[in-house]
Protein backbone atom coordinates (compact mmCIF):
# COMPACT_ATOMS: atom_id res chain seq x y z
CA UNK A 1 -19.47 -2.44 7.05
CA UNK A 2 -18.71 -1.08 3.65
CA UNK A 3 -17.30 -2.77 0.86
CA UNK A 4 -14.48 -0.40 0.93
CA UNK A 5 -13.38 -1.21 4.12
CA UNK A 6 -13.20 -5.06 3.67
CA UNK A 7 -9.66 -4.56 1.84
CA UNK A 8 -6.86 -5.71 4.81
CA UNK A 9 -4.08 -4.93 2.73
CA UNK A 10 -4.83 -1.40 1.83
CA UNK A 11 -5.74 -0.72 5.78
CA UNK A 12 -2.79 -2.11 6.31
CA UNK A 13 -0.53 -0.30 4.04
CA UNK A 14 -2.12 3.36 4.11
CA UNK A 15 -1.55 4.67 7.43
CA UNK A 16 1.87 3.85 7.85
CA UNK A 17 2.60 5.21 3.97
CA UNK A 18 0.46 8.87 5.58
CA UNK A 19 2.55 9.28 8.32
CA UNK A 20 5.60 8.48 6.34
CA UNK A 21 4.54 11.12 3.75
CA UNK A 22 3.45 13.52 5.90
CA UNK A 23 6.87 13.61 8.13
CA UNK A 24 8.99 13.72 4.65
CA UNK A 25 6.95 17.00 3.86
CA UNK A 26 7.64 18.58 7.43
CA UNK A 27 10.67 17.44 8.42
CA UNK A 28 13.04 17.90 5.18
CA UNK A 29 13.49 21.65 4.97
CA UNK A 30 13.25 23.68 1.98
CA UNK A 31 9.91 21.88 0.30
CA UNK A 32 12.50 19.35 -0.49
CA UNK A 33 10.32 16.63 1.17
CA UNK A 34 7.68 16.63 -1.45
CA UNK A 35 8.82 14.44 -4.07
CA UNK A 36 10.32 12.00 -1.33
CA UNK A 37 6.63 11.94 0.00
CA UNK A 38 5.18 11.36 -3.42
CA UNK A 39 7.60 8.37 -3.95
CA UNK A 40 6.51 6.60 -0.38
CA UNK A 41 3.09 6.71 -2.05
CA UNK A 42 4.62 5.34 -5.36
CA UNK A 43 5.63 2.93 -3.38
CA UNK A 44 2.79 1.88 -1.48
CA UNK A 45 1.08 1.25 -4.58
CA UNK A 46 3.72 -0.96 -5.85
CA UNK A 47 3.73 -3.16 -2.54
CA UNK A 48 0.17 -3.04 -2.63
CA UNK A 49 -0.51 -4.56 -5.98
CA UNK A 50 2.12 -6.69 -5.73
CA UNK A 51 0.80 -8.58 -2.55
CA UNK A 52 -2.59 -8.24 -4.24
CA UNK A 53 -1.53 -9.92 -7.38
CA UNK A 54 0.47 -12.64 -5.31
CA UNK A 55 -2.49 -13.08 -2.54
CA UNK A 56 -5.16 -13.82 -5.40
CA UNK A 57 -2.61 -15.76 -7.31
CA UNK A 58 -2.19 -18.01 -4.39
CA UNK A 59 -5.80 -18.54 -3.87
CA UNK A 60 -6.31 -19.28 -7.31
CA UNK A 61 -3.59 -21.96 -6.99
CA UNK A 62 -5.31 -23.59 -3.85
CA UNK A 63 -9.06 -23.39 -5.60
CA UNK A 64 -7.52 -25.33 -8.40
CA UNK A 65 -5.56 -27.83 -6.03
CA UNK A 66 -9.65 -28.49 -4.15
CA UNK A 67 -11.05 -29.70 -6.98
């Protein structure tokens, strides 16, 4: 597999965050959806670097801990 696809987190994250976005743009009438649908990717990238930062913060933590 590619590199790209070895990330969990961002698999894990993206399609819900799509579906999210996409059904803010369709469903709120008047093209009002749009900035709702840019914030739920706002967001995604928030959660997503969070957990990141806290995942490899943790494993530095227990590589530390092994020696």
């Amino acid at each position: 597999m590619m590199k790209v696809f070895k990330n969990k987190r961002y698999w894990i994250l993206m399609p819900p965050t799509l579906l999210i976005g996409i059904s803010l743009i369709i469903f709120i009438p008047n093209n009002d959806g749009f900035p709702y649908a840019f914030s739920s990717l706002v967001l995604f990238w928030i959660v997503y670097y969070t957990r990141t930062y806290y995942a490899e913060k943790k494993n530095n933590r227990q590589n530390k801990e092994s020696l």
